[in-house]
C-alpha atoms as a PDB file:
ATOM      1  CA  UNK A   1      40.402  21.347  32.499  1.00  0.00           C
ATOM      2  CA  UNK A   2      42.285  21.523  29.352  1.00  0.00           C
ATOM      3  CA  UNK A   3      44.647  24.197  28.480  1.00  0.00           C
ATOM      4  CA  UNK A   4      44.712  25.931  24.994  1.00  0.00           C
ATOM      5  CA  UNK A   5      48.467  26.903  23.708  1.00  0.00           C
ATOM      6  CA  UNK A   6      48.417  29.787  21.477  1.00  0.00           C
ATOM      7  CA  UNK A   7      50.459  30.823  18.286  1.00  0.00           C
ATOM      8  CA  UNK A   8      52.476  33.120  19.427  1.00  0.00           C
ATOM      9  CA  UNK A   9      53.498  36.521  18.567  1.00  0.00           C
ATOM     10  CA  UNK A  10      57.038  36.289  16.989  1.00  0.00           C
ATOM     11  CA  UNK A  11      57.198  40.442  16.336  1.00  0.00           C
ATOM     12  CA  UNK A  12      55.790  43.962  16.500  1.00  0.00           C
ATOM     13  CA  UNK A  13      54.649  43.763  12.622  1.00  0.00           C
ATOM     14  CA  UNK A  14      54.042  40.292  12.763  1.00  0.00           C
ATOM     15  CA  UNK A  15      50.023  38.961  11.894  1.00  0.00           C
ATOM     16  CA  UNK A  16      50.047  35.299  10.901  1.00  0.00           C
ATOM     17  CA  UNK A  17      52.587  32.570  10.966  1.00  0.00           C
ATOM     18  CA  UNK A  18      53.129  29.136   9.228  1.00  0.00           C
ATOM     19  CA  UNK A  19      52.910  26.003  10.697  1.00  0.00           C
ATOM     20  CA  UNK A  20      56.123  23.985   9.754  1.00  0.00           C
ATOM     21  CA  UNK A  21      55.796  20.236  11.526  1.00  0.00           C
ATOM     22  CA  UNK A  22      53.873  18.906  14.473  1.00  0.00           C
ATOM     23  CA  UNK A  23      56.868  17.456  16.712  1.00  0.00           C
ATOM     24  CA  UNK A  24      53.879  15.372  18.744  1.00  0.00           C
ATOM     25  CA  UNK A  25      50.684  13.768  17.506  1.00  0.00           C
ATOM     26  CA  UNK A  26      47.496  13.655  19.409  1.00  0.00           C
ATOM     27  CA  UNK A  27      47.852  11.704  22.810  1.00  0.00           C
ATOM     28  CA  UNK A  28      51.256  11.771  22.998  1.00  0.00           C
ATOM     29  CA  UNK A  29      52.714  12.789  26.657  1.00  0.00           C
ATOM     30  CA  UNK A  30      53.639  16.689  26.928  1.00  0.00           C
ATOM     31  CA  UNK A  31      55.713  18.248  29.595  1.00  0.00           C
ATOM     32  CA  UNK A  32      55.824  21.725  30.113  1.00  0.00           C
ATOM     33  CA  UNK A  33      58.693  22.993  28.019  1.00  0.00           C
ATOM     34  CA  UNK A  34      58.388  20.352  25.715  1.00  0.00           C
ATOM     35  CA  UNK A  35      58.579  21.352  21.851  1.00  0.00           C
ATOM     36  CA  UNK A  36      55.218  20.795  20.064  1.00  0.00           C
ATOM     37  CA  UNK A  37      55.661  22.216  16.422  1.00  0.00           C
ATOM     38  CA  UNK A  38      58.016  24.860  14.507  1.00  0.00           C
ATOM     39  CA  UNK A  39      56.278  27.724  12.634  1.00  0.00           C
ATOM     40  CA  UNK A  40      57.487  30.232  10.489  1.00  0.00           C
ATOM     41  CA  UNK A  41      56.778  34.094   9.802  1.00  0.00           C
ATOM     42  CA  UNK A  42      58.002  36.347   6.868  1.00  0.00           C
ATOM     43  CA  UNK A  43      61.210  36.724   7.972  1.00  0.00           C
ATOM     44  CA  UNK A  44      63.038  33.566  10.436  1.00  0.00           C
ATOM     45  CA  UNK A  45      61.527  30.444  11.820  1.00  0.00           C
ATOM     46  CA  UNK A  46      60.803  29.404  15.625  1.00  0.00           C
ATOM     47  CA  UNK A  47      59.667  26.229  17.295  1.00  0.00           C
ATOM     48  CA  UNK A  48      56.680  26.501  19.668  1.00  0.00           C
ATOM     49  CA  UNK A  49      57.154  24.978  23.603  1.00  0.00           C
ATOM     50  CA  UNK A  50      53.777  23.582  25.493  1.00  0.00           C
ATOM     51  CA  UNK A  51      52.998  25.975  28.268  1.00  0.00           C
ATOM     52  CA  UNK A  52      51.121  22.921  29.991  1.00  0.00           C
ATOM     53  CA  UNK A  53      51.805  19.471  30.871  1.00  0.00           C
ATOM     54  CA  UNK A  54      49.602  16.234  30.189  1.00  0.00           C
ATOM     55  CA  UNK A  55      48.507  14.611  26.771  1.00  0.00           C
ATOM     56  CA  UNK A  56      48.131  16.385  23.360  1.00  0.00           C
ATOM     57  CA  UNK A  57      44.017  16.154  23.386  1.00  0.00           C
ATOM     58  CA  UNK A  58      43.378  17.869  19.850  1.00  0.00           C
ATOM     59  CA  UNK A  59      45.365  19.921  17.223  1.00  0.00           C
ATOM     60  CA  UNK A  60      43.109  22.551  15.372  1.00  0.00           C
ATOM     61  CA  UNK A  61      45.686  23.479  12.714  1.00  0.00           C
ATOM     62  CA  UNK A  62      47.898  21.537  10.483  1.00  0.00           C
ATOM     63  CA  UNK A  63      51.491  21.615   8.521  1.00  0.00           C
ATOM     64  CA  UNK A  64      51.179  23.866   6.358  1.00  0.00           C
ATOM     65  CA  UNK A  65      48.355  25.841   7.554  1.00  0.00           C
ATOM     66  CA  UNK A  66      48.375  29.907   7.843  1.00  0.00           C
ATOM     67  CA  UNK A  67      47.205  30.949  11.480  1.00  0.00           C
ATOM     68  CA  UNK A  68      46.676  34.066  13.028  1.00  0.00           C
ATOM     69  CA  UNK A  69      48.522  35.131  16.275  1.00  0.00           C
ATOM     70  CA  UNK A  70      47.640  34.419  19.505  1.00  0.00           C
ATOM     71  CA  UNK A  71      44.708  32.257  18.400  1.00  0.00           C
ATOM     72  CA  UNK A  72      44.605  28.597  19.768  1.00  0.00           C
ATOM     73  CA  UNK A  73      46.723  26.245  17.740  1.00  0.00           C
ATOM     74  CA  UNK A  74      45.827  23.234  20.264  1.00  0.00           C
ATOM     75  CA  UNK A  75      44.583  21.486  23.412  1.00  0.00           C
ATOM     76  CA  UNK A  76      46.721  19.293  26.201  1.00  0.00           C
ATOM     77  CA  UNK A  77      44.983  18.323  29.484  1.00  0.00           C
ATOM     78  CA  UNK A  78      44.198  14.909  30.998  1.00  0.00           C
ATOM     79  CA  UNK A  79      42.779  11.858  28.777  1.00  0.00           C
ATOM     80  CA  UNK A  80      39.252  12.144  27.772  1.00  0.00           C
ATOM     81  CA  UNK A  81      38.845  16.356  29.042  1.00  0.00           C
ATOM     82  CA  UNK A  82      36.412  17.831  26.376  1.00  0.00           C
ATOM     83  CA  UNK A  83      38.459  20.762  24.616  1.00  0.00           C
ATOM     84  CA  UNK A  84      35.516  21.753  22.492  1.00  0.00           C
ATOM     85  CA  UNK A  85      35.536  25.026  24.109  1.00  0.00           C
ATOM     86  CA  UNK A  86      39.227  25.775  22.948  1.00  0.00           C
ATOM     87  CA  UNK A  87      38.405  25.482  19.570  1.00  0.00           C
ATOM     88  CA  UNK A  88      39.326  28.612  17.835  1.00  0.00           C
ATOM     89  CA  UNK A  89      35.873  28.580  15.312  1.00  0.00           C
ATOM     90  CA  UNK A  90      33.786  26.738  17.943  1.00  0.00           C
ATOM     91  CA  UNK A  91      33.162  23.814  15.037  1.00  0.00           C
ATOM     92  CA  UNK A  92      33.524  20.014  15.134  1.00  0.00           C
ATOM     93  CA  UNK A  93      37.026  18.137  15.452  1.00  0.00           C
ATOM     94  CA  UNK A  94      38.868  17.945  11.796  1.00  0.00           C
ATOM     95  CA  UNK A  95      38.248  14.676  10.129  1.00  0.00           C
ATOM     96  CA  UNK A  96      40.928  11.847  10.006  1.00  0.00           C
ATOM     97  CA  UNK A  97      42.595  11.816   6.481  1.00  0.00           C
ATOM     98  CA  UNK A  98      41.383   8.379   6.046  1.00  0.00           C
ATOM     99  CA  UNK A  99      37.497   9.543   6.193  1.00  0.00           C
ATOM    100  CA  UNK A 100      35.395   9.893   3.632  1.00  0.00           C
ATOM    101  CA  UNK A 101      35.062  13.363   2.672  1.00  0.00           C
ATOM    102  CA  UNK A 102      31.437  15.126   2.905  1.00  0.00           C
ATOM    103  CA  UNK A 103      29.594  16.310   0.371  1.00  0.00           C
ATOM    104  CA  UNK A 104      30.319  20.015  -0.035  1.00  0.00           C
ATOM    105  CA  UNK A 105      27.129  22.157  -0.172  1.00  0.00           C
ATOM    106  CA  UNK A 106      26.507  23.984  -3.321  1.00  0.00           C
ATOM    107  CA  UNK A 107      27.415  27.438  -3.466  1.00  0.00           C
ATOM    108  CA  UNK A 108      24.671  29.934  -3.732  1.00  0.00           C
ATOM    109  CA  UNK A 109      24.727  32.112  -7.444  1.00  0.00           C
ATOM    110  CA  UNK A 110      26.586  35.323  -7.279  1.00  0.00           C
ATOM    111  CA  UNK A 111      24.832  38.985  -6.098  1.00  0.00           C
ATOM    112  CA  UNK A 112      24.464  41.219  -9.138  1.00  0.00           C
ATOM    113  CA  UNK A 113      25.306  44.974  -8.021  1.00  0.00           C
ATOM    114  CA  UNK A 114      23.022  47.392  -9.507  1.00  0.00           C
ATOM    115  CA  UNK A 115      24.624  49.298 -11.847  1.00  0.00           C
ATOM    116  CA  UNK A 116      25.751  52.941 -10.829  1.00  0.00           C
ATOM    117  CA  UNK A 117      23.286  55.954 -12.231  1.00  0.00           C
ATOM    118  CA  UNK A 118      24.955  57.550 -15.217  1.00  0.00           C
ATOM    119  CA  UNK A 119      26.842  60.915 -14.483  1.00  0.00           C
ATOM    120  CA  UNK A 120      26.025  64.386 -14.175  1.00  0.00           C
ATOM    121  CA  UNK A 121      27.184  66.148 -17.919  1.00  0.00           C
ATOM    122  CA  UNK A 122      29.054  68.652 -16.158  1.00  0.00           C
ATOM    123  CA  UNK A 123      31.119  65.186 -14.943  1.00  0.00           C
ATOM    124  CA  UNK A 124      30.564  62.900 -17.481  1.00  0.00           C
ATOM    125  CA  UNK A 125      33.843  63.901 -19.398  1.00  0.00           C
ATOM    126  CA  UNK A 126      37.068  62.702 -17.575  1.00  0.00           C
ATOM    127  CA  UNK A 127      39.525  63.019 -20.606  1.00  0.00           C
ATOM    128  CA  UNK A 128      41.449  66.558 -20.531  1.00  0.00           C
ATOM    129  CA  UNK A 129      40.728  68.619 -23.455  1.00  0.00           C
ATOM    130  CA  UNK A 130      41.808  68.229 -27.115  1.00  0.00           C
ATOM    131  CA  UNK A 131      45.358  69.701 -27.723  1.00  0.00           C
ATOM    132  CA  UNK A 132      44.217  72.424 -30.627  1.00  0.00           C
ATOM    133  CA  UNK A 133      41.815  73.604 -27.559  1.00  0.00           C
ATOM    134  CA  UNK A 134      45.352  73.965 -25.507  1.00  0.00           C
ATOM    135  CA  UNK A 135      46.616  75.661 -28.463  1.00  0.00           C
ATOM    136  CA  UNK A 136      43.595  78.181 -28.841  1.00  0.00           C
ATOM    137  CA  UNK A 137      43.854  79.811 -25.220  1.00  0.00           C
ATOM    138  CA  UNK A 138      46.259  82.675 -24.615  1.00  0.00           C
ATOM    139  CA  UNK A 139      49.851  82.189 -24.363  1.00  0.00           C
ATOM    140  CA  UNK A 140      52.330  82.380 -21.475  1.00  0.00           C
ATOM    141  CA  UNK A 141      55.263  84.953 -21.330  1.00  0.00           C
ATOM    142  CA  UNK A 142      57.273  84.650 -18.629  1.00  0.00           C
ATOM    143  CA  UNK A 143      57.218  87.838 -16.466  1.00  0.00           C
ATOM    144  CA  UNK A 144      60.519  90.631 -17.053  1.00  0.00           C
ATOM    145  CA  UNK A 145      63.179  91.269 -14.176  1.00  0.00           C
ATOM    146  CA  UNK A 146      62.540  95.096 -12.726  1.00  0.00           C
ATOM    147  CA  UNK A 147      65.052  97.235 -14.146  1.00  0.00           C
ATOM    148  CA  UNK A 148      68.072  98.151 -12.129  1.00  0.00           C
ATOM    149  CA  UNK A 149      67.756 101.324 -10.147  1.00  0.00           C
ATOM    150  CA  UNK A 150      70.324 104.118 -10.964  1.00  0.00           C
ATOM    151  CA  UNK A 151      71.507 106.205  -8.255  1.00  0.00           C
ATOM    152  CA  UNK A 152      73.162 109.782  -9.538  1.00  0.00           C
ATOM    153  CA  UNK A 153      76.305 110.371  -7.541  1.00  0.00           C
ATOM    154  CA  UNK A 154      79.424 109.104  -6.042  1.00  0.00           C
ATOM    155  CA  UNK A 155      79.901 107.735  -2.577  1.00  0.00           C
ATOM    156  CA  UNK A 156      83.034 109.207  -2.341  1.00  0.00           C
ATOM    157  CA  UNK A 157      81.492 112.550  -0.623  1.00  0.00           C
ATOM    158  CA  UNK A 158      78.978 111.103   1.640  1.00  0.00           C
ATOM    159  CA  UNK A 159      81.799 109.953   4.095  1.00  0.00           C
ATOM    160  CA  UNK A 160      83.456 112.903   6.896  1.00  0.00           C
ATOM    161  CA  UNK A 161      86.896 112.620   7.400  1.00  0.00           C
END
């Protein structure tokens, strides 16, 4: 059965990474160990080691490609093991570069959104008011400190010798 190696998870924060360069090409040998490609996140760059041994069967993303972690980058097992299965969108092998390319299908028109219903009047004005209307309202006076409280006497005859 052939075994899927995954992108891995280079940190915490870390969602997607960058394939750099594909060290192997499909059905080359692969030990265990062996590097297969280097990939890159935000910050550093890593290389990526097969976690199992035979031939490399299929490789679902290429250089330059952005892939999410932990998601099946490609397939090694034995010569002629169907890795259909490991295929992270469950679609056809990639097409050699040397194939003609297929004819793309047309693109349906866009969706028009309805427009929204017009707002309430007690909404409809967002704008703050006018600044004469500012001017018009009553005024602001800062509120007075109390006034100090006066005692009548001397603390000189409060204390008992």
């Amino acid at each position: 059965m052939a075994n899927a190696v995954l992108m891995p998870k280079a940190g915490i924060t870390v969602e997607s990474c960058i394939i750099g360069k594909w060290n192997k090409k499909v059905g080359d040998k692969v030990a265990q160990g062996d590097i297969l490609f280097s990939y890159e996140t935000d910050k550093a760059s890593f290389e990526c080691e097969s976690t199992a041994e035979g031939e490399l069967l299929e490789i679902f993303f290429g250089d330059g490609e952005e892939v999410p972690c932990l998601v099946n980058v490609c397939a090694v097992g034995e010569k002629g093991e169907d890795c259909s299965a490991l295929r992270p969108d469950g679609s056809a092998p990639a097409a050699p570069a040397d194939a003609p390319a297929a004819e793309a299908a047309p693109l349906p028109p866009p969706r028009r959104l309805p427009r929204p219903p017009p707002l309430p009047p007690w909404r409809a004005r967002r704008c703050p008011p006018e600044p004469e209307s500012w001017r018009a309202g009553p005024v602001w006076t800062p509120p007075r400190p109390p006034a100090p409280v006066l005692t009548g006497g001397s603390l000189s005859g409060m204390c008992a010798a």
